[in-house]
PDB file of N, CA and C in Angstrom:
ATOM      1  N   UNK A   1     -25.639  -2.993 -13.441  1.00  0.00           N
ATOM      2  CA  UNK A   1     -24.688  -1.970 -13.872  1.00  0.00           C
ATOM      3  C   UNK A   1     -24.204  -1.139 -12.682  1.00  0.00           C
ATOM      4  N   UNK A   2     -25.117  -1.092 -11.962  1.00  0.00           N
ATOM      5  CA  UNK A   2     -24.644   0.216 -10.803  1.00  0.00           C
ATOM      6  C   UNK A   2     -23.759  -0.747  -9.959  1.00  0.00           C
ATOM      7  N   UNK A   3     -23.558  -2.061  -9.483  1.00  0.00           N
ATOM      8  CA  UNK A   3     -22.750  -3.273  -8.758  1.00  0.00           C
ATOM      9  C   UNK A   3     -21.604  -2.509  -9.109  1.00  0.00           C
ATOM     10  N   UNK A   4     -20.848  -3.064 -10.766  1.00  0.00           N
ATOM     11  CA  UNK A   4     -20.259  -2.914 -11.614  1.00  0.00           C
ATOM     12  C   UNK A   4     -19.609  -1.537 -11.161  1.00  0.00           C
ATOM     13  N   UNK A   5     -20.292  -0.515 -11.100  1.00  0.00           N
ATOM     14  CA  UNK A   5     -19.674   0.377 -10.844  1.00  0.00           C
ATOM     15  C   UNK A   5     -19.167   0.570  -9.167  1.00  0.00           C
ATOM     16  N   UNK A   6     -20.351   0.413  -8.595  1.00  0.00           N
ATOM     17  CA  UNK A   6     -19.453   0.451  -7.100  1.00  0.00           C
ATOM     18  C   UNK A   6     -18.106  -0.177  -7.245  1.00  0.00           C
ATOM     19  N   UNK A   7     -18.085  -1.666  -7.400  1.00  0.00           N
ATOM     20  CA  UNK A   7     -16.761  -2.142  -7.320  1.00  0.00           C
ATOM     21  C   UNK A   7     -15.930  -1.696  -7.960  1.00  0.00           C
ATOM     22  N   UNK A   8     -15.860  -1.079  -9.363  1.00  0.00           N
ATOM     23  CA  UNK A   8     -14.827  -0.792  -9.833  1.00  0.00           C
ATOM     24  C   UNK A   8     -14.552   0.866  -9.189  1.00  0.00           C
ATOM     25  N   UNK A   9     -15.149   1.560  -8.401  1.00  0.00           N
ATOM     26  CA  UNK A   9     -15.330   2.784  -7.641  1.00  0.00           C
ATOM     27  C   UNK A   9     -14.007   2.318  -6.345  1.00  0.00           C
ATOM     28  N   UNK A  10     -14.711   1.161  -5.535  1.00  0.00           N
ATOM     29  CA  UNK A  10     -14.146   0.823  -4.525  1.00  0.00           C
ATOM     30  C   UNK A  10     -13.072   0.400  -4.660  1.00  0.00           C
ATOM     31  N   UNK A  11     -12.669  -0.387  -5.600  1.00  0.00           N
ATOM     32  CA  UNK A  11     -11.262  -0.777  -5.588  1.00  0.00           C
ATOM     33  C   UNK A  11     -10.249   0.207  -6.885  1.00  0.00           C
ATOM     34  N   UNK A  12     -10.719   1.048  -7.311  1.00  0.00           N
ATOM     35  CA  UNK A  12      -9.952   2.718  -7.657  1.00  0.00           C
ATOM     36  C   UNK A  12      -9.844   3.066  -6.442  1.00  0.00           C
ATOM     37  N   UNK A  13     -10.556   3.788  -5.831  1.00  0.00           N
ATOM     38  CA  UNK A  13     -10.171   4.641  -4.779  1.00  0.00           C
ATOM     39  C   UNK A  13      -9.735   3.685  -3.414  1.00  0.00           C
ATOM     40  N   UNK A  14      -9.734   2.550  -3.245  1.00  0.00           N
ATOM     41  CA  UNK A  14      -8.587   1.967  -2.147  1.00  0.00           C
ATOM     42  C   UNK A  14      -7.460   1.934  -2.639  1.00  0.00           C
ATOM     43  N   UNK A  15      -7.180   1.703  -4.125  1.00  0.00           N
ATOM     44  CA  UNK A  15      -5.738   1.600  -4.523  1.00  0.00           C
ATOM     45  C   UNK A  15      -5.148   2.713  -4.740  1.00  0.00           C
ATOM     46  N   UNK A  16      -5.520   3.687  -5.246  1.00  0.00           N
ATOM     47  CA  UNK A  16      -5.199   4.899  -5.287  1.00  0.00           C
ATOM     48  C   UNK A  16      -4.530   5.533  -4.006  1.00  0.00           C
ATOM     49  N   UNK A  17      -5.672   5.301  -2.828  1.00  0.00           N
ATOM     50  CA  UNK A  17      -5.256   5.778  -1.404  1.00  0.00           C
ATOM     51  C   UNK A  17      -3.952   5.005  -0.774  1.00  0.00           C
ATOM     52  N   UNK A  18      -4.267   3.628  -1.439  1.00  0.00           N
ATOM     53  CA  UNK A  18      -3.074   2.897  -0.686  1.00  0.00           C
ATOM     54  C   UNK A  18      -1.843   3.403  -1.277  1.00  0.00           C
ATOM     55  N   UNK A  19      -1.466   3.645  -2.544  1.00  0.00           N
ATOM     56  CA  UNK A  19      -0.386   4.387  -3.411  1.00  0.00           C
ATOM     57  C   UNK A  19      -0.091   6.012  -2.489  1.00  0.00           C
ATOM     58  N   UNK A  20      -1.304   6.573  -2.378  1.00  0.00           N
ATOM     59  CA  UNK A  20      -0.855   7.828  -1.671  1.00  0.00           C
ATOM     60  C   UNK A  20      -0.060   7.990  -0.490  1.00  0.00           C
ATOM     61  N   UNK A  21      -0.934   6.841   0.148  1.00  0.00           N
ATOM     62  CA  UNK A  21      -0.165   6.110   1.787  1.00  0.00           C
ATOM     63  C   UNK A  21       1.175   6.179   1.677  1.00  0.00           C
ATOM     64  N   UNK A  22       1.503   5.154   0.754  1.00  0.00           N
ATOM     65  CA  UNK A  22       3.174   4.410   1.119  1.00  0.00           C
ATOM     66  C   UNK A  22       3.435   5.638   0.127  1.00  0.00           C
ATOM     67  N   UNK A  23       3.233   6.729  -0.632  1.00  0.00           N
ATOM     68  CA  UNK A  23       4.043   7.065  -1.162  1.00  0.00           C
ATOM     69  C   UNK A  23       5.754   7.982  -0.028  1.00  0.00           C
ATOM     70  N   UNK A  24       5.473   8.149   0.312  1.00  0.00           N
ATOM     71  CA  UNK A  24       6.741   8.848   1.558  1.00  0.00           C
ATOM     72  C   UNK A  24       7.507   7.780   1.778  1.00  0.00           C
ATOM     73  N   UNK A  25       7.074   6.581   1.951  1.00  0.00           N
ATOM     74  CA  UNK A  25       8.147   5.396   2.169  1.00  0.00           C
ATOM     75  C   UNK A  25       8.753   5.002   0.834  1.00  0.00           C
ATOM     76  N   UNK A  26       7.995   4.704   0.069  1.00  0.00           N
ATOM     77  CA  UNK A  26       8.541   5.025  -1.439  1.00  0.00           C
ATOM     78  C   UNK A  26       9.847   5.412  -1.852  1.00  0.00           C
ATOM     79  N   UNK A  27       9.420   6.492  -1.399  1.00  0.00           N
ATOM     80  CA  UNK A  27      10.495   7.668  -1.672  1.00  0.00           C
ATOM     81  C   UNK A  27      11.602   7.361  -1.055  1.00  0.00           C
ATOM     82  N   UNK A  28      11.501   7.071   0.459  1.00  0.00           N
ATOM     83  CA  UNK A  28      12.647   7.226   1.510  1.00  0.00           C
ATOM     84  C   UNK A  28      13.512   5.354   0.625  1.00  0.00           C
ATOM     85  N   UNK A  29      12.331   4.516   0.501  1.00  0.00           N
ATOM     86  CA  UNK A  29      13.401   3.546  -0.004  1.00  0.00           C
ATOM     87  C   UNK A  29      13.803   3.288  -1.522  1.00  0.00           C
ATOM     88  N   UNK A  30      13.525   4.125  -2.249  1.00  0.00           N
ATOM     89  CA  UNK A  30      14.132   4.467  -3.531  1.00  0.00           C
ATOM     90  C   UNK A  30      15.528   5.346  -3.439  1.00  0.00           C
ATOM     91  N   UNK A  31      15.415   6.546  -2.149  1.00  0.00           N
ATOM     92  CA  UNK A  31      16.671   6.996  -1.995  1.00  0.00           C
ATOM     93  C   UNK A  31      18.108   6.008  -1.762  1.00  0.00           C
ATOM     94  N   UNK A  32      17.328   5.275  -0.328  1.00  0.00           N
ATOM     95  CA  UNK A  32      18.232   4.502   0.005  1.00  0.00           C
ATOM     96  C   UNK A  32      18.793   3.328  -0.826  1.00  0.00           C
ATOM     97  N   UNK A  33      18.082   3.054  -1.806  1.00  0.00           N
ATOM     98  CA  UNK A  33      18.906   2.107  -3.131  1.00  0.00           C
ATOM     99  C   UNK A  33      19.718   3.036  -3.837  1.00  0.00           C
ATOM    100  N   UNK A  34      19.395   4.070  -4.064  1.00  0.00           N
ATOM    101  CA  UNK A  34      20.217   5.229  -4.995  1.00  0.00           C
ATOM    102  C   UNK A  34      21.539   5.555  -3.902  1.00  0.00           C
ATOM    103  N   UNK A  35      21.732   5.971  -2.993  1.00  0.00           N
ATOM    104  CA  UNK A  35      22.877   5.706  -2.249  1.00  0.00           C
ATOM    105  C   UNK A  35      23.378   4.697  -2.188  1.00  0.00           C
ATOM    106  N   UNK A  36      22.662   3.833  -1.886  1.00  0.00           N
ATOM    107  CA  UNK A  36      23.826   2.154  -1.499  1.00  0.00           C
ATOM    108  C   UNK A  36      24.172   2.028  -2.730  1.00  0.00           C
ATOM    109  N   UNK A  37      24.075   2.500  -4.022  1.00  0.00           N
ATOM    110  CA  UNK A  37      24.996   1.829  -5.180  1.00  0.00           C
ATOM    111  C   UNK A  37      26.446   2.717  -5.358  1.00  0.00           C
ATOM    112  N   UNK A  38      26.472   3.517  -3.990  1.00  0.00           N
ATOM    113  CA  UNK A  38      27.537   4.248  -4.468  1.00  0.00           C
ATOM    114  C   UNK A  38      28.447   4.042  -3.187  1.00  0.00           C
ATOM    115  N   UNK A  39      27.564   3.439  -1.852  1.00  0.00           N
ATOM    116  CA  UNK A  39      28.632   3.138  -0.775  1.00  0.00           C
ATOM    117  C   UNK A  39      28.226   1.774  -0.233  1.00  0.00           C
ATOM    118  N   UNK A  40      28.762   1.528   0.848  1.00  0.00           N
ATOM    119  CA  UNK A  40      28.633   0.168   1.151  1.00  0.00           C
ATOM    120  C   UNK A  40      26.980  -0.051   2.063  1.00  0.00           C
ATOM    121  N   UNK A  41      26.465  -0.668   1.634  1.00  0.00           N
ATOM    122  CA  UNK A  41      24.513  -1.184   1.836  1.00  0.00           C
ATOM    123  C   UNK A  41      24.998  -1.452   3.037  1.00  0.00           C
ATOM    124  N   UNK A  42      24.319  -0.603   4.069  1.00  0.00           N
ATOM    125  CA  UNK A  42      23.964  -0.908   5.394  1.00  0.00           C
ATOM    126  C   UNK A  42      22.989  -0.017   5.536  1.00  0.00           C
ATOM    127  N   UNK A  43      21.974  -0.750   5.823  1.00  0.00           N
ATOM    128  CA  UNK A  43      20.544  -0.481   6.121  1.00  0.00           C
ATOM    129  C   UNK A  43      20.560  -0.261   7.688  1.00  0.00           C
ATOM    130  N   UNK A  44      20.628   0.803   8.135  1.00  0.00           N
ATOM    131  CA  UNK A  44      20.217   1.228   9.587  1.00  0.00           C
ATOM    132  C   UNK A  44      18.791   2.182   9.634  1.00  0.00           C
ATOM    133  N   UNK A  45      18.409   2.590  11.002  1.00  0.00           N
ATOM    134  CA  UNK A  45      17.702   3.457  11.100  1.00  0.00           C
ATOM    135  C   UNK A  45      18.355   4.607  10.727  1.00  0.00           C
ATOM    136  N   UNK A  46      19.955   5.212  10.882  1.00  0.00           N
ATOM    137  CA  UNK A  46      20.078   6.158  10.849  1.00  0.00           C
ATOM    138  C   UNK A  46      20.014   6.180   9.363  1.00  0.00           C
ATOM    139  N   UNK A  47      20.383   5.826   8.617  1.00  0.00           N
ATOM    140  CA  UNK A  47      20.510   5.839   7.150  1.00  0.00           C
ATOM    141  C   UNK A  47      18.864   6.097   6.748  1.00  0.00           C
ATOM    142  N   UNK A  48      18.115   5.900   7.562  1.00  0.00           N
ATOM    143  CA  UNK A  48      16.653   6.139   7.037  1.00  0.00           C
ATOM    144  C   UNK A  48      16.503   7.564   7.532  1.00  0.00           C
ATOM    145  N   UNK A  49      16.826   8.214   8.573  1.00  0.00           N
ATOM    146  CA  UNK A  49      16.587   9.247   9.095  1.00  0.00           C
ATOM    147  C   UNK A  49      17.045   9.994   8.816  1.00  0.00           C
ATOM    148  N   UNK A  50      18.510   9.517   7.769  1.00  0.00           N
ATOM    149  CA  UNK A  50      19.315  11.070   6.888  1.00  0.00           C
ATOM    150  C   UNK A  50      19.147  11.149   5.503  1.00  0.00           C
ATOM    151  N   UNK A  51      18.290  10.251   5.344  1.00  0.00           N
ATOM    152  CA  UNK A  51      17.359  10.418   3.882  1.00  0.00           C
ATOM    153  C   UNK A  51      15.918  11.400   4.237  1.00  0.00           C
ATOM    154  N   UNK A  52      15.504  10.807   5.042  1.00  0.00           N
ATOM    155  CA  UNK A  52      14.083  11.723   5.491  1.00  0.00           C
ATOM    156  C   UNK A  52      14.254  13.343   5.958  1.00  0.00           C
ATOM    157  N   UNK A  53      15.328  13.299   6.458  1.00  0.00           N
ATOM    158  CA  UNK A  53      16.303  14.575   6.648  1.00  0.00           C
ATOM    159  C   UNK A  53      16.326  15.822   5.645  1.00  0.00           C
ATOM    160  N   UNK A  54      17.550  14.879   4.691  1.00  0.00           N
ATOM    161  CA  UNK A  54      17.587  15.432   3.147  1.00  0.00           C
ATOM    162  C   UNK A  54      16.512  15.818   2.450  1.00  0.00           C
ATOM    163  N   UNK A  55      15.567  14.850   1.985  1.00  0.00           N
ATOM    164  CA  UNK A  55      13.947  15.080   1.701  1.00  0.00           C
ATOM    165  C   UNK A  55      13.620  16.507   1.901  1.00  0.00           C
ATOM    166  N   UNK A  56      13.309  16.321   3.268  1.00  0.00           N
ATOM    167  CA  UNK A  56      12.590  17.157   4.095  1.00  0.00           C
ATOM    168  C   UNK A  56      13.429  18.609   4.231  1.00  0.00           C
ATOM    169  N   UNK A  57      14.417  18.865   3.899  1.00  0.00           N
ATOM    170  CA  UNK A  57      15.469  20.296   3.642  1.00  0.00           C
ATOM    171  C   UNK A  57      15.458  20.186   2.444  1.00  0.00           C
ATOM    172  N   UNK A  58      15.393  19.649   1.125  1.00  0.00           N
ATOM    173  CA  UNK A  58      15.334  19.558   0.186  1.00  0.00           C
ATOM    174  C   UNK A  58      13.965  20.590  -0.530  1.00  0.00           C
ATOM    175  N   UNK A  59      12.695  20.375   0.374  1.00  0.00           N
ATOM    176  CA  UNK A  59      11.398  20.889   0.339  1.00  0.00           C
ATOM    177  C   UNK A  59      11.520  21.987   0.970  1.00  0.00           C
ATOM    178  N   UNK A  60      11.669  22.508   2.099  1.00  0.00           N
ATOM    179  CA  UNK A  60      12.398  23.729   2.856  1.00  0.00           C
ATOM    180  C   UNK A  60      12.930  24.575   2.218  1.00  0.00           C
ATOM    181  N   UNK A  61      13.732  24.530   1.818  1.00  0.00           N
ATOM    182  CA  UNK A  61      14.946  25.062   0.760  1.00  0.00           C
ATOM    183  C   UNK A  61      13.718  26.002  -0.820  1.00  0.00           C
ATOM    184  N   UNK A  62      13.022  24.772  -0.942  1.00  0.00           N
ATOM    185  CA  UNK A  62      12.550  25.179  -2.241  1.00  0.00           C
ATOM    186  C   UNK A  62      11.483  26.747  -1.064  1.00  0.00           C
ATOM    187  N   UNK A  63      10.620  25.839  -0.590  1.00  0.00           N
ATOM    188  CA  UNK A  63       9.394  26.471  -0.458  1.00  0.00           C
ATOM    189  C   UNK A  63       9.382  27.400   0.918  1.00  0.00           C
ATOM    190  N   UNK A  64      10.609  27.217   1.796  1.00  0.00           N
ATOM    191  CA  UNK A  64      10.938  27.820   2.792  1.00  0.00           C
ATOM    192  C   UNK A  64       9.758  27.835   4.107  1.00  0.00           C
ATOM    193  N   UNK A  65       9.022  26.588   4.242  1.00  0.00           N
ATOM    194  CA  UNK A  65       8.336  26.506   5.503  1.00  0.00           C
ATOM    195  C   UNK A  65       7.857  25.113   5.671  1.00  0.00           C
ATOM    196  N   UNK A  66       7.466  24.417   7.010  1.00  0.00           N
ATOM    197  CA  UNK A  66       7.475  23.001   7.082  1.00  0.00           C
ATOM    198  C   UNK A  66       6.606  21.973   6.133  1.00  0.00           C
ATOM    199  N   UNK A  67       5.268  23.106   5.803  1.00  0.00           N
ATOM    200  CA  UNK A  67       4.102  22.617   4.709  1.00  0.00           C
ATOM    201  C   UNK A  67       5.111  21.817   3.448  1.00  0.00           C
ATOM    202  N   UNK A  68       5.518  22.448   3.084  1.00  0.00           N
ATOM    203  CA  UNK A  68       6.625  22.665   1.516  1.00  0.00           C
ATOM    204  C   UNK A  68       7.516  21.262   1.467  1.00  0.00           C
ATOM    205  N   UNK A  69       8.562  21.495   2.874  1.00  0.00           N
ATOM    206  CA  UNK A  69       9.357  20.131   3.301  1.00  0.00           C
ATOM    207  C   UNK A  69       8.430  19.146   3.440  1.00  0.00           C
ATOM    208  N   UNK A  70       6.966  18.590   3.924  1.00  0.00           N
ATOM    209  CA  UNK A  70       6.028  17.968   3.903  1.00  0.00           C
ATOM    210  C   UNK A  70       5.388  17.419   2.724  1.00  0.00           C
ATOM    211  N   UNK A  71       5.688  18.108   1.881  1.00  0.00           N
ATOM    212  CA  UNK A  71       4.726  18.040   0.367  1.00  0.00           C
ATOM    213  C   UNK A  71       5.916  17.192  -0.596  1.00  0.00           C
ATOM    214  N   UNK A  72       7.169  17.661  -0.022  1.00  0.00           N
ATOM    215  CA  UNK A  72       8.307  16.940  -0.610  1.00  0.00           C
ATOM    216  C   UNK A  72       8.041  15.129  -0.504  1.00  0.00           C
ATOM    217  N   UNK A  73       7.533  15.093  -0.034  1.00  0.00           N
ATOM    218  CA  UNK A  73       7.440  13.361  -0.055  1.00  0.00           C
ATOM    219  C   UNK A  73       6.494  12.805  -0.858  1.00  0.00           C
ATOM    220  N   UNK A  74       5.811  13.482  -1.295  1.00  0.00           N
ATOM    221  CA  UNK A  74       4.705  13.690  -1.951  1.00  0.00           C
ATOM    222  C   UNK A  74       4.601  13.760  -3.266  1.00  0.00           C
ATOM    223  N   UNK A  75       5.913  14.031  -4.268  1.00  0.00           N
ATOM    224  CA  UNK A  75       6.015  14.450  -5.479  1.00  0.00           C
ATOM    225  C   UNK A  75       5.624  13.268  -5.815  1.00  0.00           C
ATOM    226  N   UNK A  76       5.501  13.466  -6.945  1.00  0.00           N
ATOM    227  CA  UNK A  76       4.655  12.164  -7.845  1.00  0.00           C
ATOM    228  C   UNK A  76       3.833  11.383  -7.717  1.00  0.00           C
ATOM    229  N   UNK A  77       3.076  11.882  -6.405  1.00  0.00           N
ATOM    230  CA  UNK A  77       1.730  10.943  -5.771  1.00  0.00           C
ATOM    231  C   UNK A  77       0.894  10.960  -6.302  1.00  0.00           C
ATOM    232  N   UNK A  78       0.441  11.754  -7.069  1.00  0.00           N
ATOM    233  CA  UNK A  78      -1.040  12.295  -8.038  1.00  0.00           C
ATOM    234  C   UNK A  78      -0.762  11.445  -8.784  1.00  0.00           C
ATOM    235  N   UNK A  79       0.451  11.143  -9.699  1.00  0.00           N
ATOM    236  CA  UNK A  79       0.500  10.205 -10.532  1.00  0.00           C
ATOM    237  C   UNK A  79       0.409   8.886 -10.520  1.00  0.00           C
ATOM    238  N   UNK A  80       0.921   8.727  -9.217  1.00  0.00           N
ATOM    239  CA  UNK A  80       0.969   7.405  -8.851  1.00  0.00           C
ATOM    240  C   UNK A  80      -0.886   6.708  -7.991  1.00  0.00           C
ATOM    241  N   UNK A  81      -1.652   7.804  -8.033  1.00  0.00           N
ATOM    242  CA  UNK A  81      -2.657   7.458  -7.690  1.00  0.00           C
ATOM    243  C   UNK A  81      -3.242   7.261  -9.358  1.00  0.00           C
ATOM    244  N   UNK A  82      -3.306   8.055  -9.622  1.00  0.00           N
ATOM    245  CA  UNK A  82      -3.915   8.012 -10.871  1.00  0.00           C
ATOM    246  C   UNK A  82      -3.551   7.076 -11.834  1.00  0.00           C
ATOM    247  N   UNK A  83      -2.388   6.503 -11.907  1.00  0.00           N
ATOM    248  CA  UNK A  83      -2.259   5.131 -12.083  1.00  0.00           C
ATOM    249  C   UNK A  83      -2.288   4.131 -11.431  1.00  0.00           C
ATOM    250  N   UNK A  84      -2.543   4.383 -10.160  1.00  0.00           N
ATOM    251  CA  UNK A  84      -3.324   2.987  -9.643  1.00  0.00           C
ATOM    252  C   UNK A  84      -4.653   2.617  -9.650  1.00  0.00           C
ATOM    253  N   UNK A  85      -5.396   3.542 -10.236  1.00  0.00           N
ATOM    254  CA  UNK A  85      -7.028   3.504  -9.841  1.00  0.00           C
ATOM    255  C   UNK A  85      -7.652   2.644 -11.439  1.00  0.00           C
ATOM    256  N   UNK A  86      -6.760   2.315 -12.155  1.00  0.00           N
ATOM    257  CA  UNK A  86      -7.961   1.644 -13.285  1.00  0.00           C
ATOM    258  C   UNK A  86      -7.093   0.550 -12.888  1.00  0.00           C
ATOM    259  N   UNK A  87      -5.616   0.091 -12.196  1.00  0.00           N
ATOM    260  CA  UNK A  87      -5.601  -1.477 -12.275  1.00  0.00           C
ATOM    261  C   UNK A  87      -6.281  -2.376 -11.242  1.00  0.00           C
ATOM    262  N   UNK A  88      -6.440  -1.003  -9.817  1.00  0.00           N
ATOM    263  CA  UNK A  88      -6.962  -1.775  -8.868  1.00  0.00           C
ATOM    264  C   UNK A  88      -8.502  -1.698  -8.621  1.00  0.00           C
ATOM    265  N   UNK A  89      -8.971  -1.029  -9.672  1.00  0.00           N
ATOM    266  CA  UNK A  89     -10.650  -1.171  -9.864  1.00  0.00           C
ATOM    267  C   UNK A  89     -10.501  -1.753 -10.686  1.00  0.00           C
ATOM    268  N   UNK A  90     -10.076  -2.658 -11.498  1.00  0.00           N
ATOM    269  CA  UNK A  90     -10.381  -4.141 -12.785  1.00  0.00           C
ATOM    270  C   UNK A  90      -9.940  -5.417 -11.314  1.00  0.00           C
ATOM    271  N   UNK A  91      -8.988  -5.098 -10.567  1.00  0.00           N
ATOM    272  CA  UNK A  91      -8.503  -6.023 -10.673  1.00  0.00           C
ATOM    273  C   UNK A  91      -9.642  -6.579  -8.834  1.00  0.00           C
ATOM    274  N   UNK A  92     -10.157  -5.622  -8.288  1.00  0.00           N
ATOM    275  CA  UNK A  92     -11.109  -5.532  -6.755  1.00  0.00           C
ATOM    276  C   UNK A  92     -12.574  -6.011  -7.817  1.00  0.00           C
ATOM    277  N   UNK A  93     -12.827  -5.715  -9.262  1.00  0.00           N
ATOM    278  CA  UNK A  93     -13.969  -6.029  -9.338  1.00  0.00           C
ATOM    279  C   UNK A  93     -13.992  -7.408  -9.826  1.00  0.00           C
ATOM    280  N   UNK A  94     -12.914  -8.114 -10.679  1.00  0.00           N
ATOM    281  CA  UNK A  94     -12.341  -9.490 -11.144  1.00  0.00           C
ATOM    282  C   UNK A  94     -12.768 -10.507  -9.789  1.00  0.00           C
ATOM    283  N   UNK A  95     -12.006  -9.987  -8.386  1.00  0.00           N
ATOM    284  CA  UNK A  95     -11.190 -10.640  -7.536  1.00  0.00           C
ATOM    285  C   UNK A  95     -13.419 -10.902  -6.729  1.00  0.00           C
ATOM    286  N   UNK A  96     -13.985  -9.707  -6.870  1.00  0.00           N
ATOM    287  CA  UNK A  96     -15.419  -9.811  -6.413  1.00  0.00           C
ATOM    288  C   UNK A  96     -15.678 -10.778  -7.113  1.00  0.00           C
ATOM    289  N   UNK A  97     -16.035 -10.500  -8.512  1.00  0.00           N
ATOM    290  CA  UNK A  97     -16.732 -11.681  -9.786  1.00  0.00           C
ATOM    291  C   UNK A  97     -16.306 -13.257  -9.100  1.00  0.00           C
ATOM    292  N   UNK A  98     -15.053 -13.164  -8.918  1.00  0.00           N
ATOM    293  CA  UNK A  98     -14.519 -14.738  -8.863  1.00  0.00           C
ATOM    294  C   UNK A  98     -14.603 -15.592  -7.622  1.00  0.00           C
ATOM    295  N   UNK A  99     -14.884 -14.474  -6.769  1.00  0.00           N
ATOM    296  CA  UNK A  99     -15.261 -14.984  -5.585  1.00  0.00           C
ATOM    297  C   UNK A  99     -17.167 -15.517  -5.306  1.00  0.00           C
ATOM    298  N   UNK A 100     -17.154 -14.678  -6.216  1.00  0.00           N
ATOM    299  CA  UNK A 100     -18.728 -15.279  -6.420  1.00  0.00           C
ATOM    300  C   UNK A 100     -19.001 -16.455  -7.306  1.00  0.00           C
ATOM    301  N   UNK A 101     -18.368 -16.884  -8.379  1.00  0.00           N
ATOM    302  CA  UNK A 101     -18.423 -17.787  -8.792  1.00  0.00           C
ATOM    303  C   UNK A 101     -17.749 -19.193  -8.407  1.00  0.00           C
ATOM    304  N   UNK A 102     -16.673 -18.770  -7.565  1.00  0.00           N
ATOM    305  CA  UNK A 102     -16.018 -20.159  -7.250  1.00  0.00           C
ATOM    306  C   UNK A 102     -16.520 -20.269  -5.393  1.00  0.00           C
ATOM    307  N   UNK A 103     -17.356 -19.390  -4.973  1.00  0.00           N
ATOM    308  CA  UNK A 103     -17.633 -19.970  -3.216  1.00  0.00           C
ATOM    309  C   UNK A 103     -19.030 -19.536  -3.218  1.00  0.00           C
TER     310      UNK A 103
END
């Protein structure tokens, strides 16, 4: 029972973290689909850097200091951890089980 739980421990909280990780890139490439449906899709760096821009004055604006613009990338990360942690602890303790049975 206690196995059982490590793994499903370990692979919650890697997936969770990994969701927290990319969440800022997330963001920056969800913007950039939400623009390109309204002008012509050219994917540059600068087009990444005046989304991260926006973001980041977007958070400023609200909270008026760099913490605030920082946290802006951030919205919906709690959620998005918290829904990653029961698929990727079934799916890290499955991927253990099966590796033990088939090697």
């Amino acid at each position: 029972m206690r196995i059982l739980f490590e793994y499903l421990l370990a692979g919650g909280i890697a997936g969770s973290l990994s969701w927290w990780i990319i969440c800022p890139l997330e963001l920056l490439k969800n913007r950039l689909q939400a623009f390109q449906q309204h002008q012509i899709p050219l994917q540059t760096r600068y087009q990444y850097w005046k989304i991260f821009l926006q973001v980041f004055e977007e958070g400023r604006v609200k909270g008026g200091s760099f913490l605030y613009g920082m946290s802006t990338f951030y919205r919906g990360g709690t959620l998005l951890a918290l829904r990653a942690f029961p698929v990727n602890a079934c799916v890290f303790y499955v991927h253990s089980k099966c590796l033990e049975l088939f090697l």
